[in-house]
PDB file of N, CA and C in Angstrom:
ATOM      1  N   UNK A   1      88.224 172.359 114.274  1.00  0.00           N
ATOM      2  CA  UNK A   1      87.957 172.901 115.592  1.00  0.00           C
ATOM      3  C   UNK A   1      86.518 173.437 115.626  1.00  0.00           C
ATOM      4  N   UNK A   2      85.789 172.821 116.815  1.00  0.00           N
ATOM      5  CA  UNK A   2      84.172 173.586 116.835  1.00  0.00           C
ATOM      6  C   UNK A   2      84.601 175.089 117.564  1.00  0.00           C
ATOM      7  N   UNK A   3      83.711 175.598 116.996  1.00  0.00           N
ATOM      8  CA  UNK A   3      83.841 176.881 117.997  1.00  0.00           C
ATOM      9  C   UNK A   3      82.766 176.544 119.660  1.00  0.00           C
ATOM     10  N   UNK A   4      82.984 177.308 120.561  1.00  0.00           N
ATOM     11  CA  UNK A   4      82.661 177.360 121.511  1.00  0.00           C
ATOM     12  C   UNK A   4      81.232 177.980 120.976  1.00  0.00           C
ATOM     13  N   UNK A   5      79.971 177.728 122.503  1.00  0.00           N
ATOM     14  CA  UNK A   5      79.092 178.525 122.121  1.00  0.00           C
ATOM     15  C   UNK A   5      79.163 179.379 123.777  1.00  0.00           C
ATOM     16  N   UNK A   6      79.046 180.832 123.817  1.00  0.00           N
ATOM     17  CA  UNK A   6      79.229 180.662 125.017  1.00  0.00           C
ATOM     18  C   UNK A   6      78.170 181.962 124.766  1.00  0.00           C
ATOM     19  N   UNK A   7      77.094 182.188 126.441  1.00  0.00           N
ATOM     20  CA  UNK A   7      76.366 183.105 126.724  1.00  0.00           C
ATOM     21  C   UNK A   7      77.323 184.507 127.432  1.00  0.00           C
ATOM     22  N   UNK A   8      76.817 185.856 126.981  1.00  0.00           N
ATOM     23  CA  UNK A   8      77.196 187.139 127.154  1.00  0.00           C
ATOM     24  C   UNK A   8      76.156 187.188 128.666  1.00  0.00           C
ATOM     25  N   UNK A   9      76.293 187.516 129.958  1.00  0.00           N
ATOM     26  CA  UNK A   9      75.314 187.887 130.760  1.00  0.00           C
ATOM     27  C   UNK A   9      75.494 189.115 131.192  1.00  0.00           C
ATOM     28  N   UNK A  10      76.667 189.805 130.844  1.00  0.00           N
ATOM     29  CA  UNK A  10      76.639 191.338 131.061  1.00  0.00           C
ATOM     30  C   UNK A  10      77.754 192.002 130.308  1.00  0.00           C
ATOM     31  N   UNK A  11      77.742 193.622 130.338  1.00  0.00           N
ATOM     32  CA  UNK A  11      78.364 194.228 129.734  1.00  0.00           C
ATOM     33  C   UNK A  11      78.789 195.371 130.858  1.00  0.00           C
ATOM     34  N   UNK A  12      79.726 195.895 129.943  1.00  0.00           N
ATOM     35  CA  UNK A  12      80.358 197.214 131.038  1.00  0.00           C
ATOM     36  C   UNK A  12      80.160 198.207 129.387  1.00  0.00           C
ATOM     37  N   UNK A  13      79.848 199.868 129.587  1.00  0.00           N
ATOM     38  CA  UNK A  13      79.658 200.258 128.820  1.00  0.00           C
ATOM     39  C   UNK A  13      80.782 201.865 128.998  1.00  0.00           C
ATOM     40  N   UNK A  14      81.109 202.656 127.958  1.00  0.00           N
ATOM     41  CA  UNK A  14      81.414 203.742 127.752  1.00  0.00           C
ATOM     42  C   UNK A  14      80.515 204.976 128.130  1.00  0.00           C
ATOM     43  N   UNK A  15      80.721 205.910 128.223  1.00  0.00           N
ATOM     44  CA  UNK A  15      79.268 207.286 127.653  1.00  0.00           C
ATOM     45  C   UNK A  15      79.289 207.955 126.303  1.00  0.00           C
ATOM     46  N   UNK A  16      79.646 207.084 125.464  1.00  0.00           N
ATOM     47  CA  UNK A  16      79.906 207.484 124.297  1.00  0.00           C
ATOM     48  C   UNK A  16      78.860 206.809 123.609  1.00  0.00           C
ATOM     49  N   UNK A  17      78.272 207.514 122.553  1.00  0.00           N
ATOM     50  CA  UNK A  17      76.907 207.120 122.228  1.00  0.00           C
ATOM     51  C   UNK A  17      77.432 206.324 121.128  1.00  0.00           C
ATOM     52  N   UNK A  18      78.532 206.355 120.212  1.00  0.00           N
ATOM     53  CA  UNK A  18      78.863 205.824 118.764  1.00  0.00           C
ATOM     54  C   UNK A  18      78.674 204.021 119.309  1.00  0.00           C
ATOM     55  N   UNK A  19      78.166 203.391 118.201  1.00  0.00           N
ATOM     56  CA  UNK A  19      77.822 202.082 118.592  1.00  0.00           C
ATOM     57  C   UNK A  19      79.247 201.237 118.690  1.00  0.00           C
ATOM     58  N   UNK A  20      80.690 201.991 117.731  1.00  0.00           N
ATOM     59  CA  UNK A  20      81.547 200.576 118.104  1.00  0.00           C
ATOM     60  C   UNK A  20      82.428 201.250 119.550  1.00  0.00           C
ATOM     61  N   UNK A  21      81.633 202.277 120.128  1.00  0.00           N
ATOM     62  CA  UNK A  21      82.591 202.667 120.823  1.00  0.00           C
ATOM     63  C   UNK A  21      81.776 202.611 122.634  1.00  0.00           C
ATOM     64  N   UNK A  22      80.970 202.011 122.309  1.00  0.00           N
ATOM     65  CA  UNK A  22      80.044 202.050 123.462  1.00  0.00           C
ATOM     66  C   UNK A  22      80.027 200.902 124.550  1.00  0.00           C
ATOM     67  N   UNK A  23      80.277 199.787 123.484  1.00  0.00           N
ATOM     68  CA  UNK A  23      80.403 198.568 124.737  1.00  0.00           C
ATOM     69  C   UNK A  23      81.969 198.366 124.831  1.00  0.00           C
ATOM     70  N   UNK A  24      82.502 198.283 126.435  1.00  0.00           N
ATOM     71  CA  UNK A  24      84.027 197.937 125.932  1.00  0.00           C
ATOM     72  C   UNK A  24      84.424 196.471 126.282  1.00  0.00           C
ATOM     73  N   UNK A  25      83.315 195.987 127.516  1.00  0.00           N
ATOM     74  CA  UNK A  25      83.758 194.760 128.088  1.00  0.00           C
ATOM     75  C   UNK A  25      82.592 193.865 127.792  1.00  0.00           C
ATOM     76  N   UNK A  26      82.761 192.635 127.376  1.00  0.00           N
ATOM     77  CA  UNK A  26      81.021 191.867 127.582  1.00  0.00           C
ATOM     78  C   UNK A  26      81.922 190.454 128.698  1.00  0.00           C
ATOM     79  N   UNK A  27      80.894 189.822 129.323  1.00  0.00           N
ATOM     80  CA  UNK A  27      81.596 188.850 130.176  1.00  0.00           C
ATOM     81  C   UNK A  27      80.385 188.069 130.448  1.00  0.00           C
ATOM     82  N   UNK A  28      80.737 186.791 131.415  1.00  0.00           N
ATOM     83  CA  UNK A  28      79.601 186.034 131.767  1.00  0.00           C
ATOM     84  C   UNK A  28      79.995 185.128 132.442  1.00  0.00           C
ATOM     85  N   UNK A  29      79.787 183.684 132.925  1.00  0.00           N
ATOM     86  CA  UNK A  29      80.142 182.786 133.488  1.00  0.00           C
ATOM     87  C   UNK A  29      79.912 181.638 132.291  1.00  0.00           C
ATOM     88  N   UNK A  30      81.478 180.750 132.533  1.00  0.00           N
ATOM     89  CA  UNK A  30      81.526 179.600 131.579  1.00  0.00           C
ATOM     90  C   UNK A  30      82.327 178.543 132.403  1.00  0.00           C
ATOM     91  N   UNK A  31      83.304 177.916 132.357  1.00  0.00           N
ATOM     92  CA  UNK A  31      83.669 176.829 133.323  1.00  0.00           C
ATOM     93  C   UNK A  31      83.570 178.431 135.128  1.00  0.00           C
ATOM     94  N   UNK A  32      83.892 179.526 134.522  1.00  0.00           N
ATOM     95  CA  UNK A  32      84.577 180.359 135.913  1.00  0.00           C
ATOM     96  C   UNK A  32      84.282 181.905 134.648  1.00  0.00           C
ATOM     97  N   UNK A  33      83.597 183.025 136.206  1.00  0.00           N
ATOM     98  CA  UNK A  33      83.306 183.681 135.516  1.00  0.00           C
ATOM     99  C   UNK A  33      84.261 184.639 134.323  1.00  0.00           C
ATOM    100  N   UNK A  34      84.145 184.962 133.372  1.00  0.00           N
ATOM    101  CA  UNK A  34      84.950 185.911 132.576  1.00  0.00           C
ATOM    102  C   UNK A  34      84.367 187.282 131.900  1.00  0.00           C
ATOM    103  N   UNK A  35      85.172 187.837 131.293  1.00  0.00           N
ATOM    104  CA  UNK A  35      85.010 189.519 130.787  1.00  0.00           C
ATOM    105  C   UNK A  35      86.311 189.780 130.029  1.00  0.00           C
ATOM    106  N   UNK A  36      86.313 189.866 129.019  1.00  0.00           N
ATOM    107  CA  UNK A  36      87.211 190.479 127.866  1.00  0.00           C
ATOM    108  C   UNK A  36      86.326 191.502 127.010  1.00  0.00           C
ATOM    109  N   UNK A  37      87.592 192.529 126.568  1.00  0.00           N
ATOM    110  CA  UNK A  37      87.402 193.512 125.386  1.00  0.00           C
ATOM    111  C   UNK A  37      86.425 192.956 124.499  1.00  0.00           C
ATOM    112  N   UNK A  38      85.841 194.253 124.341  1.00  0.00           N
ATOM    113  CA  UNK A  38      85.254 193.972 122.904  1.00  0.00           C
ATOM    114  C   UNK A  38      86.335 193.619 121.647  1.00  0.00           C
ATOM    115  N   UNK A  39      87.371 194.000 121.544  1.00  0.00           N
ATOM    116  CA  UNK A  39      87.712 193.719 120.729  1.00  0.00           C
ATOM    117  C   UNK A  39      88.257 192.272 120.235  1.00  0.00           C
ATOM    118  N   UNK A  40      88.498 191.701 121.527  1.00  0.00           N
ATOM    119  CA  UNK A  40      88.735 190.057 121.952  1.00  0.00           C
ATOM    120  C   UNK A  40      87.519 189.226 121.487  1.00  0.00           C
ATOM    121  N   UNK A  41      86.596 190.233 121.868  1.00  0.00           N
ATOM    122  CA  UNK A  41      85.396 189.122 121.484  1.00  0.00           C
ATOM    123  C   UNK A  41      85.014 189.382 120.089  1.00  0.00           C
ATOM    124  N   UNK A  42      85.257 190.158 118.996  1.00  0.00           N
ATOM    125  CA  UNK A  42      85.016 190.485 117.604  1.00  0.00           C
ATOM    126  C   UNK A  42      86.086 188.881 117.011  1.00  0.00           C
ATOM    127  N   UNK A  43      87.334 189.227 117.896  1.00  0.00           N
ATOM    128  CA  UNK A  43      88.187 188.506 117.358  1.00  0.00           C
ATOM    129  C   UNK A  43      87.689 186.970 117.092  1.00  0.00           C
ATOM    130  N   UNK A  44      87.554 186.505 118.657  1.00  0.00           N
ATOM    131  CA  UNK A  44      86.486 185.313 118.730  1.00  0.00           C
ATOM    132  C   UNK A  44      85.827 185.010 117.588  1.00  0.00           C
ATOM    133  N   UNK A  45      84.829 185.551 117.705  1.00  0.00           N
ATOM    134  CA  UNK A  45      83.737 185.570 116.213  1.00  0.00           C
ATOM    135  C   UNK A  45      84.313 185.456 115.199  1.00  0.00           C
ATOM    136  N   UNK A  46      85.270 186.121 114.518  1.00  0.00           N
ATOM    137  CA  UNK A  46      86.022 186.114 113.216  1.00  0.00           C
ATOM    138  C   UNK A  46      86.768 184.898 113.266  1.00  0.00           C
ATOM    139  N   UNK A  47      87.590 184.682 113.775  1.00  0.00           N
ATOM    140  CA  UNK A  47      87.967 183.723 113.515  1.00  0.00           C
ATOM    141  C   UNK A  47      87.389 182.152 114.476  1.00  0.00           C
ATOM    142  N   UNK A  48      86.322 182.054 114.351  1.00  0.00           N
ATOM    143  CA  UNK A  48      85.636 180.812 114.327  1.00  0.00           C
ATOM    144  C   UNK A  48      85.554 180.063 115.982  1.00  0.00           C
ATOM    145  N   UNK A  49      85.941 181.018 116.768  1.00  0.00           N
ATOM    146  CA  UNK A  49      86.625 180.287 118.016  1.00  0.00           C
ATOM    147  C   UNK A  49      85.579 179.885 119.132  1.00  0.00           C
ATOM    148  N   UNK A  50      85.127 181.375 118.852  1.00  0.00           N
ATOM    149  CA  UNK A  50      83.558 181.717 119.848  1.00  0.00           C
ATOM    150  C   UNK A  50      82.296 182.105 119.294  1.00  0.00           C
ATOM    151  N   UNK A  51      81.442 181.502 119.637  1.00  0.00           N
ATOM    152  CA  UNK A  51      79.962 181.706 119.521  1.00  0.00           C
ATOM    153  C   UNK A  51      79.276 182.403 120.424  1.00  0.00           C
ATOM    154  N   UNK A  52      78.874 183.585 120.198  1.00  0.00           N
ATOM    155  CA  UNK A  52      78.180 184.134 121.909  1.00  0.00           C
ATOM    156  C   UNK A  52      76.706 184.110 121.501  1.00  0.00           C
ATOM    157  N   UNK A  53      75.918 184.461 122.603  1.00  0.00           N
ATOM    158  CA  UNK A  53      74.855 184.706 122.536  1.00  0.00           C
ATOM    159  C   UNK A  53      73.830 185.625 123.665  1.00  0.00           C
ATOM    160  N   UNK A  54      72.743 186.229 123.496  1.00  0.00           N
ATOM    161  CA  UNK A  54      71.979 186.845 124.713  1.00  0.00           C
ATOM    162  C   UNK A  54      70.990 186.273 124.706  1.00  0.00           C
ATOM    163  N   UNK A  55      70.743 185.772 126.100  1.00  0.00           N
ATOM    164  CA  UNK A  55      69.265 185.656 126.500  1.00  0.00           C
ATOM    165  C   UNK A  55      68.223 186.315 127.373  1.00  0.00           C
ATOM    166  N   UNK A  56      67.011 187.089 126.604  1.00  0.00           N
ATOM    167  CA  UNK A  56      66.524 188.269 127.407  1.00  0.00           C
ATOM    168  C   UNK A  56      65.119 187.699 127.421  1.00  0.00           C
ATOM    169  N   UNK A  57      64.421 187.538 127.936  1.00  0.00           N
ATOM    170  CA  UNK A  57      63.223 187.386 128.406  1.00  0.00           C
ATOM    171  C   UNK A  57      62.914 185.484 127.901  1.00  0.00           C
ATOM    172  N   UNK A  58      63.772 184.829 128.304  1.00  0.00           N
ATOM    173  CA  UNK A  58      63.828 183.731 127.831  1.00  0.00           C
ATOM    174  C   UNK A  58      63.857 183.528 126.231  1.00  0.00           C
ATOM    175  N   UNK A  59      64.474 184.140 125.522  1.00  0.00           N
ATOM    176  CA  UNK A  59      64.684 184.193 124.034  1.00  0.00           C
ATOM    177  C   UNK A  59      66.316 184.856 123.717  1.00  0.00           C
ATOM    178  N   UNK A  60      66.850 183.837 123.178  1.00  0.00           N
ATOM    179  CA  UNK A  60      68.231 183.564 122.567  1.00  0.00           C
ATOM    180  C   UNK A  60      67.939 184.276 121.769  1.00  0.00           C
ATOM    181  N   UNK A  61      69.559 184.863 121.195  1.00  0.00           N
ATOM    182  CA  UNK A  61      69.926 185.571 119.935  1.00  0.00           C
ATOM    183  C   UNK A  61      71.137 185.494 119.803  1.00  0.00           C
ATOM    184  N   UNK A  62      71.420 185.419 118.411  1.00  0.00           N
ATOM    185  CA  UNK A  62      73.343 185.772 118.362  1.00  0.00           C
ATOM    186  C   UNK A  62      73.748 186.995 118.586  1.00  0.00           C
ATOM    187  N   UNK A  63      75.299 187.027 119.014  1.00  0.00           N
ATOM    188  CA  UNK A  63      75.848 188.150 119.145  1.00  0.00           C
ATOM    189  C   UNK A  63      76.474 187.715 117.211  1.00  0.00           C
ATOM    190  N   UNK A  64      76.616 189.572 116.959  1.00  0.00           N
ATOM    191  CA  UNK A  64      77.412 189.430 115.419  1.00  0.00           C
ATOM    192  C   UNK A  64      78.211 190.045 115.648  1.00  0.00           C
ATOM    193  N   UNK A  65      78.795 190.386 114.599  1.00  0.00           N
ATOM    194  CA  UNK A  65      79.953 191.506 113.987  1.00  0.00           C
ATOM    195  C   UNK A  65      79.761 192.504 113.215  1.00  0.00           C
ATOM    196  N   UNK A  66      79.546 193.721 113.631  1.00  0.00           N
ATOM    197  CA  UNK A  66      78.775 194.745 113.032  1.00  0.00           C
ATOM    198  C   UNK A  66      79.883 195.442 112.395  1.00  0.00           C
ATOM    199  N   UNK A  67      79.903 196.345 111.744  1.00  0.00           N
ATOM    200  CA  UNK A  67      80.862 197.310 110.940  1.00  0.00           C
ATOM    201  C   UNK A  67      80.307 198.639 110.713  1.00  0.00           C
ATOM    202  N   UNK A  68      80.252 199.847 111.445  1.00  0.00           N
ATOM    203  CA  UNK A  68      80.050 201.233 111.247  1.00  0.00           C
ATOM    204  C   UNK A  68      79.885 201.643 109.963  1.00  0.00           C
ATOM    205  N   UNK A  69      79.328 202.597 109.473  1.00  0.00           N
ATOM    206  CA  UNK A  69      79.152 203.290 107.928  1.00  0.00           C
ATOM    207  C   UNK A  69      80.821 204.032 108.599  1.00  0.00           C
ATOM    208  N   UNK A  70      81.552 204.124 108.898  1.00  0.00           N
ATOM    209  CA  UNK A  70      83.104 204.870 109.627  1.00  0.00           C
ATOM    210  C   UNK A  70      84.092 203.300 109.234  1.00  0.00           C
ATOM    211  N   UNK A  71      83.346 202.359 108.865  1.00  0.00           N
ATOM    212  CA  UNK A  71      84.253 200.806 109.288  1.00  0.00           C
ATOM    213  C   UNK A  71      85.373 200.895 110.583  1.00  0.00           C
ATOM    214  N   UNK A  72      84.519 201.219 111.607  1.00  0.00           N
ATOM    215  CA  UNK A  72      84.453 200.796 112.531  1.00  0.00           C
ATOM    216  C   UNK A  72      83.515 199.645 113.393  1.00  0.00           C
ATOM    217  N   UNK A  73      84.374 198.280 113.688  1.00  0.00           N
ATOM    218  CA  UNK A  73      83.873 197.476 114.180  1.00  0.00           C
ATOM    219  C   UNK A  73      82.616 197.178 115.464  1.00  0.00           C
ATOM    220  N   UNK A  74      82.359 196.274 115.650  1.00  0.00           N
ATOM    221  CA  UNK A  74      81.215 196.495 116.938  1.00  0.00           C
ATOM    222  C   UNK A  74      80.606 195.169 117.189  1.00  0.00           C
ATOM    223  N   UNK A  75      79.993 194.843 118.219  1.00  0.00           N
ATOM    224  CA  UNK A  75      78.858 193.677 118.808  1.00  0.00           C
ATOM    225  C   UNK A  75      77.651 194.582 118.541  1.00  0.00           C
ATOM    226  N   UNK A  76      76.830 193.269 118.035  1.00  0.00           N
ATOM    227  CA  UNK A  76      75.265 193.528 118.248  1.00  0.00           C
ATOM    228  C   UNK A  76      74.557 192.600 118.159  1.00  0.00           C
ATOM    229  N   UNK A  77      73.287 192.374 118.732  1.00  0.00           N
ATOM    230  CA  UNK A  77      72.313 190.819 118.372  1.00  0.00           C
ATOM    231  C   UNK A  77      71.860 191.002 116.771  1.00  0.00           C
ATOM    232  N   UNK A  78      71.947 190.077 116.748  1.00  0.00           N
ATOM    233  CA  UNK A  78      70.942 190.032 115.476  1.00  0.00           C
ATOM    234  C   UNK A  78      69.548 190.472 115.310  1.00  0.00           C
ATOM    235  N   UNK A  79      69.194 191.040 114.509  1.00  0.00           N
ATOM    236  CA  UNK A  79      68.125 191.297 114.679  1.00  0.00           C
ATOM    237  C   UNK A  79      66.333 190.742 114.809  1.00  0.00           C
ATOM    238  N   UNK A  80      65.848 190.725 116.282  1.00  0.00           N
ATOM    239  CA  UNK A  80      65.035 190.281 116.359  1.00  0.00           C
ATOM    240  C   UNK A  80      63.482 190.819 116.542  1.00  0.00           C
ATOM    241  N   UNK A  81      64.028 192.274 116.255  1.00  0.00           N
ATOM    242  CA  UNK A  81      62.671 193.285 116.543  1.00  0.00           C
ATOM    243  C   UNK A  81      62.392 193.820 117.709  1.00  0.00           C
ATOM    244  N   UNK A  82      63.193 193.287 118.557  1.00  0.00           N
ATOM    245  CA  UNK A  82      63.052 193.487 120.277  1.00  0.00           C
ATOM    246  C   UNK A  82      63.783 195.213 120.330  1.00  0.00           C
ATOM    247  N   UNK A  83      63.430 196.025 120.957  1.00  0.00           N
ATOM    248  CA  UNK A  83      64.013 197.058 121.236  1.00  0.00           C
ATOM    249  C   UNK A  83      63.781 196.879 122.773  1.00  0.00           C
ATOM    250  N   UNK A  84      64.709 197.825 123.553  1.00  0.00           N
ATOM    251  CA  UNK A  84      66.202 197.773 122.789  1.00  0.00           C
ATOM    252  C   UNK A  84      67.016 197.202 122.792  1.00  0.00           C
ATOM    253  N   UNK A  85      67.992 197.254 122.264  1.00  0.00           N
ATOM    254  CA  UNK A  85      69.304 196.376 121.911  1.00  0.00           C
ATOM    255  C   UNK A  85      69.663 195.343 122.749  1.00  0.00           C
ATOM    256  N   UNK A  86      69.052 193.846 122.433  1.00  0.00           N
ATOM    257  CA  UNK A  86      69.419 192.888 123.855  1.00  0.00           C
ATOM    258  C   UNK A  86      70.733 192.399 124.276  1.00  0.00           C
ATOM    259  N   UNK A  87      71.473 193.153 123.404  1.00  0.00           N
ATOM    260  CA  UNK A  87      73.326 193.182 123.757  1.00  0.00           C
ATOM    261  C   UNK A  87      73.224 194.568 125.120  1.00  0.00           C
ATOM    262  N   UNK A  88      72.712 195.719 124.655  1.00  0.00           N
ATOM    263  CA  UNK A  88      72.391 196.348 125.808  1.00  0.00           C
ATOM    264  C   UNK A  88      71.582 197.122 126.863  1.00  0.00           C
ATOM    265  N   UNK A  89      70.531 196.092 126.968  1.00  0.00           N
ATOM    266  CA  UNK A  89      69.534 195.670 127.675  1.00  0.00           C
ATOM    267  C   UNK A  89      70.521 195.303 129.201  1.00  0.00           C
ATOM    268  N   UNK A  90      71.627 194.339 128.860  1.00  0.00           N
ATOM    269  CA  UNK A  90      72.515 193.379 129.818  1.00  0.00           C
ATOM    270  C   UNK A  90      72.784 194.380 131.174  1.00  0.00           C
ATOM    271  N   UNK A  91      72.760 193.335 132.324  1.00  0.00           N
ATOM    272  CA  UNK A  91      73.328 194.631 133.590  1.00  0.00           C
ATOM    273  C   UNK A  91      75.158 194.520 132.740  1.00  0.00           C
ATOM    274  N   UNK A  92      74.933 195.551 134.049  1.00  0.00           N
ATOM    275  CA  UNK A  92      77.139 195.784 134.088  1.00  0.00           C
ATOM    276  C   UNK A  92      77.594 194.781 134.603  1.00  0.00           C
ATOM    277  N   UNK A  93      78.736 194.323 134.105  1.00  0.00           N
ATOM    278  CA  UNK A  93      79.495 193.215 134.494  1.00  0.00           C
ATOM    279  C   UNK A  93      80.680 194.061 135.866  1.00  0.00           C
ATOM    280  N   UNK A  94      80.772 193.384 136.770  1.00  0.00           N
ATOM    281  CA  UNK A  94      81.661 193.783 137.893  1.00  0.00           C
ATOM    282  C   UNK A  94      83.036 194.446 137.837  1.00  0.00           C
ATOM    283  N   UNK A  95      83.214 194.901 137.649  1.00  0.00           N
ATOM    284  CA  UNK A  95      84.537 195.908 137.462  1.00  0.00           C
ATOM    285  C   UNK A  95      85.797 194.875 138.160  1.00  0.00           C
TER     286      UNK A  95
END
């Protein structure tokens, strides 16, 4: 099975500053628009299903799978030097 590659175009966020606790929804448009948990989308990633990615000033990046010094889970781009964070850079996704 290939995994999907699919683009993140927004996020919905918490006010909680801790990084796995901050983004809860990421979403975007793929055949029709969508938005699932973060934790749906860790899942994705782990097991091979989904590929995401951000694109911020015309420059791609992966979304990863981060793990807290708490091992607590999380999204983040990879690192490209760009501050700040082009996972949340993203507008809010529509409620």
């Amino acid at each position: 099975m290939t995994a999907k590659t699919i683009q993140i175009k927004c996020i919905n966020k918490s006010a909680r500053s801790n990084p796995w606790e901050r983004i809860t929804h990421v979403g975007g448009v793929a055949d029709k628009q969508w938005k699932i948990t973060q934790e749906h989308a860790i899942g994705f990633i782990e097991r091979g299903e989904w590929n995401f990615f951000v694109s911020v000033k015309g420059d791609s990046v992966w979304v990863q799978v981060a793990t807290s010094r708490f091992g607590n889970k999380y999204l983040k781009t990879q690192p490209d030097g760009d501050q700040p964070n082009n996972l949340l850079s993203l507008p809010e996704c529509p409620r």
